[in-house]
Protein backbone atom coordinates (compact mmCIF):
# COMPACT_ATOMS: atom_id res chain seq x y z
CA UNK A 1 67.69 258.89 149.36
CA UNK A 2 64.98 256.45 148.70
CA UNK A 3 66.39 253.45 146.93
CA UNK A 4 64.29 251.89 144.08
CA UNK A 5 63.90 248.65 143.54
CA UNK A 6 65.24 247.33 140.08
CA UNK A 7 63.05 244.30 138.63
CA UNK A 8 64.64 241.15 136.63
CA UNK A 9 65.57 242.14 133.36
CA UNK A 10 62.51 239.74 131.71
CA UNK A 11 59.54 240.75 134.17
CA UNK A 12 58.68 243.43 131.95
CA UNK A 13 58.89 241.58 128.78
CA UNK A 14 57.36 238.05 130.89
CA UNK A 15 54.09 240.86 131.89
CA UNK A 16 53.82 242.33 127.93
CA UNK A 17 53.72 238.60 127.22
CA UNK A 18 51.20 237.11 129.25
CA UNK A 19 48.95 240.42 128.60
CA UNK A 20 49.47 239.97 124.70
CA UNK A 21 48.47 236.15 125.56
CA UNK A 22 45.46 237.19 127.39
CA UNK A 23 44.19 239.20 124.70
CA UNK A 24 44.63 236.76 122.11
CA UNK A 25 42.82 233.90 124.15
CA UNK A 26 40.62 236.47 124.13
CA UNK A 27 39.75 237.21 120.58
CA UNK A 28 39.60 233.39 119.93
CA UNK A 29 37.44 232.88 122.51
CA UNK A 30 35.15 235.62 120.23
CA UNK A 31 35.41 234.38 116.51
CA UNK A 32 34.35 231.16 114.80
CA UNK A 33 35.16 229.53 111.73
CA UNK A 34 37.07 226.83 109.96
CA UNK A 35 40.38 228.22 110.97
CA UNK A 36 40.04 228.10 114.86
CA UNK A 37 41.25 225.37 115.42
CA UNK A 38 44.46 226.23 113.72
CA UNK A 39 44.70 229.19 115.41
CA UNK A 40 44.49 227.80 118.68
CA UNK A 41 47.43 225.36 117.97
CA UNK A 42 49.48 227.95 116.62
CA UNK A 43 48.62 230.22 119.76
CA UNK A 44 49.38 227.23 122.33
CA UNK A 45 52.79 226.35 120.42
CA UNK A 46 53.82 229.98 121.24
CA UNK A 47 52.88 230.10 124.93
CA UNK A 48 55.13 226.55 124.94
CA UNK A 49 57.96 228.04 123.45
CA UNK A 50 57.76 231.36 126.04
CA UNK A 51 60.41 231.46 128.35
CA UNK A 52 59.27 231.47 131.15
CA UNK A 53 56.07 229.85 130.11
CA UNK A 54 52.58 232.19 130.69
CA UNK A 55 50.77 231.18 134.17
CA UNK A 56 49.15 227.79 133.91
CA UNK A 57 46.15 229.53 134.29
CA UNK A 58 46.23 231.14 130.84
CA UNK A 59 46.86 227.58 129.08
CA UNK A 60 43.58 226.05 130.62
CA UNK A 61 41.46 229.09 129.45
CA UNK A 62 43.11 227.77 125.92
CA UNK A 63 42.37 224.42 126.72
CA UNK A 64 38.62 225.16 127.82
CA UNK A 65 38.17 227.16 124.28
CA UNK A 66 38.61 224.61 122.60
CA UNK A 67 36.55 221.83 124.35
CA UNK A 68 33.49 224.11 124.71
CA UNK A 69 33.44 226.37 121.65
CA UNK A 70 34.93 223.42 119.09
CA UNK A 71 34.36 219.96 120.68
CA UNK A 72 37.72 218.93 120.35
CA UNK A 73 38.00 216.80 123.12
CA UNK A 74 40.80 214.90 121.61
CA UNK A 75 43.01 217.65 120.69
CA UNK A 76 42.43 219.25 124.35
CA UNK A 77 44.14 216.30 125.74
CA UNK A 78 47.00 216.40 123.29
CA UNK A 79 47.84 219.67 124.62
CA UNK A 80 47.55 218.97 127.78
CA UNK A 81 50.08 215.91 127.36
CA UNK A 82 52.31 218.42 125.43
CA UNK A 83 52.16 220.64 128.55
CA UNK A 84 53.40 217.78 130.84
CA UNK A 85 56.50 216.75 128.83
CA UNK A 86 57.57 220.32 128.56
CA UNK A 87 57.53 220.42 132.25
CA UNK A 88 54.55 222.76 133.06
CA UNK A 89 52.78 222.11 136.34
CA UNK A 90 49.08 221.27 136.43
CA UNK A 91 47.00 222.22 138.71
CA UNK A 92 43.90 220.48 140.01
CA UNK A 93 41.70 222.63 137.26
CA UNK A 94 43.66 221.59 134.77
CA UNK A 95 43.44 217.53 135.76
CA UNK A 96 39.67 218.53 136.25
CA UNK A 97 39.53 219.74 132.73
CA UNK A 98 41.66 216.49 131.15
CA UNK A 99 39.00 214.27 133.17
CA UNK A 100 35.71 216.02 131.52
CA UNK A 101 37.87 215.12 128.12
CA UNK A 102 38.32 211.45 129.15
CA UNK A 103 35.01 211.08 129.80
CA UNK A 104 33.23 212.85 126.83
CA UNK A 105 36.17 210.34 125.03
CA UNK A 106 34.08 207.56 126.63
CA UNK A 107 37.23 206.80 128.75
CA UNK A 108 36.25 206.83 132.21
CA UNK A 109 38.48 204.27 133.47
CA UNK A 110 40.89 206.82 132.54
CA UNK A 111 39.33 209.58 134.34
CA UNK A 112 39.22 207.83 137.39
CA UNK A 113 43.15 207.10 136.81
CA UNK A 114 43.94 211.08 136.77
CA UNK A 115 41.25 211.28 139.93
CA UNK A 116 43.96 209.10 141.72
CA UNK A 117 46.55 211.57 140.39
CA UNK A 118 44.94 214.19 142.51
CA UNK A 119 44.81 212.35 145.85
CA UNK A 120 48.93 212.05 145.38
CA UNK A 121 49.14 215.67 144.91
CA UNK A 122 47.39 215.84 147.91
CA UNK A 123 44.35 218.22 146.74
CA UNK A 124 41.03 216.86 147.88
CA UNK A 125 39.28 216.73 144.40
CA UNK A 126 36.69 219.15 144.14
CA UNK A 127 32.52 218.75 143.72
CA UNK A 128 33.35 219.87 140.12
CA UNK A 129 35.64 216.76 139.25
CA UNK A 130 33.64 214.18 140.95
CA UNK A 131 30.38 215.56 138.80
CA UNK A 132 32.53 215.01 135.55
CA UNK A 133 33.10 211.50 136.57
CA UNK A 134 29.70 210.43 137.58
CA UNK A 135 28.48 212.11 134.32
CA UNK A 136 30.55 210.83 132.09
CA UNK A 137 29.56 206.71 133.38
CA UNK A 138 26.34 208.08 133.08
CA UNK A 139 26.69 209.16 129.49
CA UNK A 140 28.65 205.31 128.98
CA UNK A 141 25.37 203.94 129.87
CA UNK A 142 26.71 202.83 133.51
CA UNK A 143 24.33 204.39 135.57
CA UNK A 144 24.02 201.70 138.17
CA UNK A 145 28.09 202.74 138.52
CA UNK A 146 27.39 205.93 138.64
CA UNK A 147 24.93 206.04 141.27
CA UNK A 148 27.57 203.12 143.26
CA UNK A 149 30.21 205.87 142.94
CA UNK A 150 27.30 208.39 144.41
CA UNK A 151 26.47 206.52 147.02
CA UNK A 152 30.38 205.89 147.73
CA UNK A 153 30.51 209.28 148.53
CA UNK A 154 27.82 210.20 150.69
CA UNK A 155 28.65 206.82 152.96
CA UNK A 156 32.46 208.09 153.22
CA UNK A 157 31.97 211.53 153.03
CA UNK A 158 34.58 212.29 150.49
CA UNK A 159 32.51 215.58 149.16
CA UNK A 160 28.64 216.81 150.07
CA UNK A 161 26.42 216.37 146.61
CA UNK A 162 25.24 219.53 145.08
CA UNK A 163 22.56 220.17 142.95
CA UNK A 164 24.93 219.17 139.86
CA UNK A 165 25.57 215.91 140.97
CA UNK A 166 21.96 215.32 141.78
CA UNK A 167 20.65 216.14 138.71
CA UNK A 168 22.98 213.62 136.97
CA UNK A 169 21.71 210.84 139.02
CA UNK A 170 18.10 212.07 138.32
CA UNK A 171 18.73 212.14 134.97
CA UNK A 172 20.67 208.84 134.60
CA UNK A 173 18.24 207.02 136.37
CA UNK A 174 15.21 208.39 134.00
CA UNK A 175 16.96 207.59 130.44
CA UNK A 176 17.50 204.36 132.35
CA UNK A 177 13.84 203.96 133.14
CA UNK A 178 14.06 203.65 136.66
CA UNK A 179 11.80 206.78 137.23
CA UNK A 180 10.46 205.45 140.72
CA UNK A 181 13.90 205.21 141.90
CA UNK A 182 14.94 209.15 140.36
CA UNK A 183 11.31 210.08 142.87
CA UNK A 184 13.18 208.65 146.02
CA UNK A 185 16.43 210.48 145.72
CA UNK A 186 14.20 213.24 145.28
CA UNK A 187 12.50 213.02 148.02
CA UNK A 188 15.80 212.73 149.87
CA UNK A 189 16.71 215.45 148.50
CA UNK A 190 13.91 217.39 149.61
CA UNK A 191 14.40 215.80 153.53
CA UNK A 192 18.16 216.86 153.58
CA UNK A 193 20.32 220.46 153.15
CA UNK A 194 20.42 220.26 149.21
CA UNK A 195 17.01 220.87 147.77
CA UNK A 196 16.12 220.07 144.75
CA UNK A 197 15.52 222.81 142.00
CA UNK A 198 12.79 223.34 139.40
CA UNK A 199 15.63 220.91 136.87
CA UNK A 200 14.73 218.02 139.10
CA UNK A 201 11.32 217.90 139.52
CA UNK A 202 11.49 218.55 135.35
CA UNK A 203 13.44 215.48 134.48
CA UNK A 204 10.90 213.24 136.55
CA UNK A 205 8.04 214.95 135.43
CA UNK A 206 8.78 214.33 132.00
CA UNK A 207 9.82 211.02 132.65
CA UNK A 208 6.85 209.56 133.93
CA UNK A 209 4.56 211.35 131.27
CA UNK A 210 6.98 209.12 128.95
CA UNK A 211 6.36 206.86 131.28
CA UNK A 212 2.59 206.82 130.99
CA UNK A 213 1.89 207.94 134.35
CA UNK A 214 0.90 211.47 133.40
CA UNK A 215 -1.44 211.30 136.52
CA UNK A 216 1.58 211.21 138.76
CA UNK A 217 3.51 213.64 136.91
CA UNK A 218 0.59 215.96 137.72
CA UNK A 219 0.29 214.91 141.68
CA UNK A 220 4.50 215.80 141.64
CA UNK A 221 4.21 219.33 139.85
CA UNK A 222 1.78 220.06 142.06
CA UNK A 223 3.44 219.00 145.47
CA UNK A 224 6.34 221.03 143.55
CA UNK A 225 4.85 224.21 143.18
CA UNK A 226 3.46 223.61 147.33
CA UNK A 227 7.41 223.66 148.48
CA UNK A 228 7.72 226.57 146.72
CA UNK A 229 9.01 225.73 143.27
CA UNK A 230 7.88 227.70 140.22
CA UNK A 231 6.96 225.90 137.34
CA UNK A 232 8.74 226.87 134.09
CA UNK A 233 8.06 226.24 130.42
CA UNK A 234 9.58 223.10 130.36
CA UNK A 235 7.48 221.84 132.93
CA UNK A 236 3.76 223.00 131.30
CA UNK A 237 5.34 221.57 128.26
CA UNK A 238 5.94 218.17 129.52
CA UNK A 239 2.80 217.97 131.24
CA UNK A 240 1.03 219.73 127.80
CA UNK A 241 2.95 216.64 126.04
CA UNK A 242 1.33 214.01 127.92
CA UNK A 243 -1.87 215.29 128.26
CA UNK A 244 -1.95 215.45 124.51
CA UNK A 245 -0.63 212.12 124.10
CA UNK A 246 -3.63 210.61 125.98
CA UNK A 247 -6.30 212.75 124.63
CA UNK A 248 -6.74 214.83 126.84
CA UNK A 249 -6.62 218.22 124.94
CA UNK A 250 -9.65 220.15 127.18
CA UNK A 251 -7.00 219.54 130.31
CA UNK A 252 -3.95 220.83 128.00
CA UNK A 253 -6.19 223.89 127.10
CA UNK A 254 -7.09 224.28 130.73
CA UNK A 255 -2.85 224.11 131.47
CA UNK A 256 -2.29 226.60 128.73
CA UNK A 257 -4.58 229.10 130.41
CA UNK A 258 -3.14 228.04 133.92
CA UNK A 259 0.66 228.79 132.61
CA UNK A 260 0.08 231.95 131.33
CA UNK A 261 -2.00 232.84 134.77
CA UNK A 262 1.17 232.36 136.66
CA UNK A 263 3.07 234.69 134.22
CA UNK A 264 5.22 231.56 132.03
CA UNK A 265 5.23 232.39 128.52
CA UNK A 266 4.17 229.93 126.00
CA UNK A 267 7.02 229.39 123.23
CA UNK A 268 7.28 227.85 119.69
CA UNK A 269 7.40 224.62 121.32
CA UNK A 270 4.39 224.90 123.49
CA UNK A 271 2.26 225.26 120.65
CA UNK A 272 3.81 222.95 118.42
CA UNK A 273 2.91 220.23 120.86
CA UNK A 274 -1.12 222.16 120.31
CA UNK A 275 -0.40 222.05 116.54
CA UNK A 276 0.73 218.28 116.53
CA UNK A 277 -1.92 217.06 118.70
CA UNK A 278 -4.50 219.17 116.70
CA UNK A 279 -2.98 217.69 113.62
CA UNK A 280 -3.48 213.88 114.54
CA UNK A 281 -6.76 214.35 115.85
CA UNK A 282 -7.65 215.60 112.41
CA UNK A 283 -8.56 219.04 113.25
CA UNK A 284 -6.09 220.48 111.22
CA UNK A 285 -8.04 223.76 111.02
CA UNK A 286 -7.95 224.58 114.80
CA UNK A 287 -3.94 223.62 114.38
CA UNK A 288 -4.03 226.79 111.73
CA UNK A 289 -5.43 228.73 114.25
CA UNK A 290 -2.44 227.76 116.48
CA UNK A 291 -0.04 228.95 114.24
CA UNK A 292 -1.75 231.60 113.78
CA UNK A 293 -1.78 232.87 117.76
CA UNK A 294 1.68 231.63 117.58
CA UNK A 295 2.82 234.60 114.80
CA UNK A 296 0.19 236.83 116.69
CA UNK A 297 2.77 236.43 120.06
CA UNK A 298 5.94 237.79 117.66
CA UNK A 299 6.87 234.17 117.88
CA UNK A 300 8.48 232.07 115.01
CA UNK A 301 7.18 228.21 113.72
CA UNK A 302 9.99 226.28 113.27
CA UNK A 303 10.32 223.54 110.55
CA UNK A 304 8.90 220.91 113.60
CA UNK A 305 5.62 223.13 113.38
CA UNK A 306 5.01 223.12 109.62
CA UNK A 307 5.89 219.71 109.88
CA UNK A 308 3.17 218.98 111.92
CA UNK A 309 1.30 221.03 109.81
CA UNK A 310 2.21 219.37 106.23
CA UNK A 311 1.74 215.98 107.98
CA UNK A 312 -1.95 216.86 109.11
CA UNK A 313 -3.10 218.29 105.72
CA UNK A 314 -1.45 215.36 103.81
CA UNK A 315 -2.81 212.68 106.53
CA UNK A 316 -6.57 214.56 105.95
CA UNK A 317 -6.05 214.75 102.13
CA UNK A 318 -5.48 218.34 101.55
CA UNK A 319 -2.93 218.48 99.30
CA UNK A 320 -3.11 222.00 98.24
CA UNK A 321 -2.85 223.30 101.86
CA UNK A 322 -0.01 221.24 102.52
CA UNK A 323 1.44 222.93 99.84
CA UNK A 324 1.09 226.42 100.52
CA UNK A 325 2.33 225.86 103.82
CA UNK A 326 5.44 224.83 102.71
CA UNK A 327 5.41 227.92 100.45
CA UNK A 328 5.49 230.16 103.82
CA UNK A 329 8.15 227.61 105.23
CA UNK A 330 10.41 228.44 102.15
CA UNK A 331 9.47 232.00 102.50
CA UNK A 332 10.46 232.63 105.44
CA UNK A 333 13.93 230.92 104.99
CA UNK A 334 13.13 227.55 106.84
CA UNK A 335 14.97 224.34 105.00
CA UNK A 336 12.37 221.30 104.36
CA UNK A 337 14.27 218.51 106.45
CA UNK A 338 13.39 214.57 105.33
CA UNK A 339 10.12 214.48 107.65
CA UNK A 340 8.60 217.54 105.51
CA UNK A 341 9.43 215.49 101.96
CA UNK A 342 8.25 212.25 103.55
CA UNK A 343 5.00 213.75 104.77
CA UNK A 344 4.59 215.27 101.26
CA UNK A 345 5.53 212.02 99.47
CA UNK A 346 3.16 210.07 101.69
CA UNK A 347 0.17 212.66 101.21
CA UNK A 348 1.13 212.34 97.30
CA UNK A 349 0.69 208.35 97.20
CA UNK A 350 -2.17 208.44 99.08
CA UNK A 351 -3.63 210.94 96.50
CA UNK A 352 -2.35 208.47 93.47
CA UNK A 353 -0.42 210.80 92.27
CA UNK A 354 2.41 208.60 92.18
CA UNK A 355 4.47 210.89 89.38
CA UNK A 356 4.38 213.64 91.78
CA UNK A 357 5.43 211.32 94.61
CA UNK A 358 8.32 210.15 92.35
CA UNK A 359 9.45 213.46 90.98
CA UNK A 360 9.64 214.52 94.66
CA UNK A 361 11.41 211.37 95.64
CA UNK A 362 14.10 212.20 93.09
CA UNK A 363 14.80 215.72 93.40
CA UNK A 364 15.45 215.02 97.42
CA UNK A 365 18.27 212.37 95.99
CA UNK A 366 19.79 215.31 93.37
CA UNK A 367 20.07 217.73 96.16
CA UNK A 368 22.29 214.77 97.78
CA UNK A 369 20.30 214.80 100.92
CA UNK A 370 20.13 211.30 102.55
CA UNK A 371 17.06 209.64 102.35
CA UNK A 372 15.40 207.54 105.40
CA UNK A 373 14.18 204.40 105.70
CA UNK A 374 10.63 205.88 106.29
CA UNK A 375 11.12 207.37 102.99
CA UNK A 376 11.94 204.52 100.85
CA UNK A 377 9.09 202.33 102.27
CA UNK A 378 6.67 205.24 102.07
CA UNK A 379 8.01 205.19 97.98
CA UNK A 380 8.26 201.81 97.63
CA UNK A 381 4.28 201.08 98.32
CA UNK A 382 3.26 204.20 96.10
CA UNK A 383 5.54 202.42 93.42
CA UNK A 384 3.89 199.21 94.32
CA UNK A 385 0.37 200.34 94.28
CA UNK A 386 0.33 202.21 91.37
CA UNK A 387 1.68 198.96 89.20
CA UNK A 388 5.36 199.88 89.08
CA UNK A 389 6.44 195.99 90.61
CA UNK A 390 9.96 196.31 88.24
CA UNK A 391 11.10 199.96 89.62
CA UNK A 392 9.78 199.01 93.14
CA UNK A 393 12.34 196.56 93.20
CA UNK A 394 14.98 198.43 91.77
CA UNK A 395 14.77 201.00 94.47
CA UNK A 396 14.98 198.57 97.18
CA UNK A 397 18.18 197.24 95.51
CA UNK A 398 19.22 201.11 96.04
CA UNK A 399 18.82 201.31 98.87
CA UNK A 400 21.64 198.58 99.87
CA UNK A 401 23.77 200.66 97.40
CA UNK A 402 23.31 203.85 99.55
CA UNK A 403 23.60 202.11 102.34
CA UNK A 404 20.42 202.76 103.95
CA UNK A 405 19.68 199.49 105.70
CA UNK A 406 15.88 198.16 105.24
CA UNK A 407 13.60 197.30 108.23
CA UNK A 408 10.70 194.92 108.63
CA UNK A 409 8.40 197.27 107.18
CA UNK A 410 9.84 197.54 103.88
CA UNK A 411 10.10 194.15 104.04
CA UNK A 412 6.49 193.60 104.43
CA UNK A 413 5.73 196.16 101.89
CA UNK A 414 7.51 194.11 98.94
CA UNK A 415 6.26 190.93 100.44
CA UNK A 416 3.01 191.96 99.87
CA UNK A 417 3.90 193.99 96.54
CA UNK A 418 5.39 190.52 94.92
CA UNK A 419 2.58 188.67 96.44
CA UNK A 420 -0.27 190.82 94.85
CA UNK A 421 1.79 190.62 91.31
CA UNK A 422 1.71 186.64 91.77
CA UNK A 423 5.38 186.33 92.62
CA UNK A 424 5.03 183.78 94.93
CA UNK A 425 8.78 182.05 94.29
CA UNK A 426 10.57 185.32 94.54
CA UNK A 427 8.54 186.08 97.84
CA UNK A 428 9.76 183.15 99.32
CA UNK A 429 13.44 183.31 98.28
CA UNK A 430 13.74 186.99 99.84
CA UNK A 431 11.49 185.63 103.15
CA UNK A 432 14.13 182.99 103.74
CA UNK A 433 16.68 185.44 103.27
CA UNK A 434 16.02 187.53 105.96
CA UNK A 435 17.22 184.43 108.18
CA UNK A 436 21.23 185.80 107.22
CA UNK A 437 19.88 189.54 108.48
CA UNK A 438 19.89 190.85 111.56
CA UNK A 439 15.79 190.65 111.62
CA UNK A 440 13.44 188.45 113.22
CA UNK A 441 10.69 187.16 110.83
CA UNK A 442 6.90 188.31 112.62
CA UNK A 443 3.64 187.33 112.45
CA UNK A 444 2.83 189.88 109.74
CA UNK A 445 5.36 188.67 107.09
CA UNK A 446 4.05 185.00 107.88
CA UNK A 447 0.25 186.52 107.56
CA UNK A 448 1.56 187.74 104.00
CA UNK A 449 3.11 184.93 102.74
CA UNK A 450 0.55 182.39 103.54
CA UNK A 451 -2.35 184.51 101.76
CA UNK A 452 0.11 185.34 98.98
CA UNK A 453 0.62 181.25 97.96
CA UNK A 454 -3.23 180.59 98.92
CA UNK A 455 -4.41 183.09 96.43
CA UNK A 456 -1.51 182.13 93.75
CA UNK A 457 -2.84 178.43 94.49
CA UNK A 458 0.33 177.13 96.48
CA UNK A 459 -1.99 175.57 99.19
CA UNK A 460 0.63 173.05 100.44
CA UNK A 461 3.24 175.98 100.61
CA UNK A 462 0.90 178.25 102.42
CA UNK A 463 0.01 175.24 105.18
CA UNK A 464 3.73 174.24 105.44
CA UNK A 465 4.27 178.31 106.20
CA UNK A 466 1.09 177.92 108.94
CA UNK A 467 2.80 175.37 110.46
């Protein structure tokens, strides 16, 4: 007779366990809301308390919820200290997963601490965990580290680079502006086993059209597309972007018909870089007609559109069509953000229809938004121009008392507003104060003051200012 094998009393109840586990890491993973969090603390205390514990696999799915659904990169690594005092072995995914916390935590020093952690468990650390620590000096702003630690480990061969890592370096090196040096580990990239995706050549290409050098962001998309690498939206838009920048819209029109030739969509943002450029070269009419192809294509302007939009009717003067295009905006459900208002306050001063300007100006404050410091200044010359000195003043003492910081520009503006009103003496007691501010007195504020006291027939003041 066939003897059967009789499991431990708990397997059955240990498998029910780890299954109901499953399926509620599971359904978290699914929902959203205020209460997640919660829930995932409540669902982690349980798996602590299990006896025996659920497979350490099932804590760092937990763990990974939480970083990429909620951000909570602190909380992660509470856990994951919780899981070491009760005992519960981590594996090398689970040290990977408290690094990429450390780091988004700005603590790479720290990271590097738990990379050491992995050599004495004697697991060589994997691609994955060396990417999370070069990113995460790169997001500190260390990128001459992180391409030292890069370079570390091509010379000692402690892991072969993928395309990851080489995109962070790429990257790192553009935000850092040292474009020409992102091009040569490109080009090594293209000599050796690892080439270099359609990502990488995107990164530089945009970089040097921010760059100025939209010329050789054209030569590189083209030697791109020669090895064999398509071109995607991103790249047509950053070469779209630069090409408008430098007025050069017949090219951009002449890249628009070229993307679409190759079969690459253009998107909302595609011709919101046509709408903007149309926009500030005035032609505000032909940026319509953008919009309008755009809605044709089943596509959707978003509030950076209209902005363009509102900012090219108000810049031209055309008040009422600035208008009704923020009726469709609001129509079609899209929130006014503090560019639309300040393009509309702007257009509204220009206009002199300061009452407008300031009834605007107002009912952004009552809805509790919080204003810019584009927004003030643009309110503060209105106020200024149309003979309001007193409440000009009283809004820049508002400002300090909602914390919005001036600049130099509004600066200038009620240099120049106190000035024109013959207040000469108060001019020069808030000039000298900037000395106790974190802003350096210009040329412009000097070119104020010194026609300011000429005119209000301070001569001596205005040459002791010239010299």
């Amino acid at each position: 007779m066939k003897r059967t094998r009789i499991r431990p009393h708990y397997y059955s109840t240990a498998s029910a366990s780890a299954h109901n586990f499953t399926q509620r890491i599971q359904h978290l993973k699914n929902t959203s809301g205020a209460t997640k969090v919660d829930e995932a603390h409540q669902l982690f205390a349980e798996m602590l308390q299990r006896k025996p514990p659920p497979p350490i696999i099932q804590f760092n799915k937990l763990i990974v919820i939480i970083i990429v659904s909620m951000k909570q990169y602190f909380t992660a690594l509470t856990l994951f200290k919780q899981m070491q005092l009760m005992g519960i072995p981590a594996n090398i995914y689970t040290i990977s997963i408290a690094i990429n916390c450390l780091c988004r935590l700005n603590r790479v020093a720290y990271g590097f601490a738990f990379l050491a952690t992995i050599f004495k468990q004697g697991h060589p650390p994997a691609v994955a965990t060396y990417n999370t620590l070069i990113n995460g000096l790169a997001l500190a702003d260390r990128v001459s580290e992180a391409v030292g630690s890069f370079k570390k480990l091509i010379r000692h061969k402690l892991c072969e680079p993928n395309q990851i890592m080489y995109g962070i370096i790429i990257n790192g090196l553009c935000k850092g502006g040292h474009t020409s040096k992102a091009l040569e580990l490109l080009r090594f990239m293209e000599s050796g086993s690892c080439k270099p995706r359609v990502t990488h050549y995107n990164t530089i290409i945009d970089s040097l059209c921010k760059d100025k050098m939209v010329d050789r962001a054209l030569e590189l998309s083209v030697k791109m597309t020669k090895k064999g690498v398509r071109a995607d939206a991103f790249t047509y838009n950053s070469l779209l972007q630069g090409l408008c920048n430098f007025g050069r819209e017949t090219e951009a029109a002449k890249m628009l018909m070229d993307m679409e030739e190759e079969g690459v969509s253009p998107g909302v943002v595609t011709f919101t870089i046509l709408v903007n450029s149309f926009c500030k070269q005035g032609s505000v009419k032909d940026a319509e007609l953008a919009v309008q192809a755009m809605v044709r294509r089943g596509l959707h302007p978003d509030v950076i559109t209209y902005n363009a939009l509102i900012d090219g009717y108000c810049f031209c003067g055309e008040l009422k069509e600035a208008e009704k295009v923020l009726g469709r905006m609001m129509e079609r459900s899209i929130v006014p953000d503090m560019i639309t208002n300040s393009s509309l306050i702007n257009g509204y001063c220009k206009k002199k229809r300061f009452n407008r300007a300031m009834n605007l100006f107002r009912e952004i404050q009552n809805k509790g938004l919080i204003l810019d410091v584009i927004t003030y200044n643009t309110m503060l010359q209105g106020l200024f121009k149309s003979g309001n000195h007193t409440e000009a003043r009283e809004l820049f003492y508002k400002m300090h008392a909602k914390g919005q910081a001036p600049d130099i520009g509004t600066y200038r503006i009620l240099l120049h507003g106190m000035c024109k009103n013959s207040q000469c003496a108060d001019a020069l007691t808030l000039f000298w104060s900037l000395e106790s501010k974190e802003l350096t007195k210009d040329v412009i504020l000097y070119d104020i003051l010194i026609d300011g006291c000429s005119k209000c027939g301070k001569t001596n003041l205005a040459m002791d200012l010239f010299d």
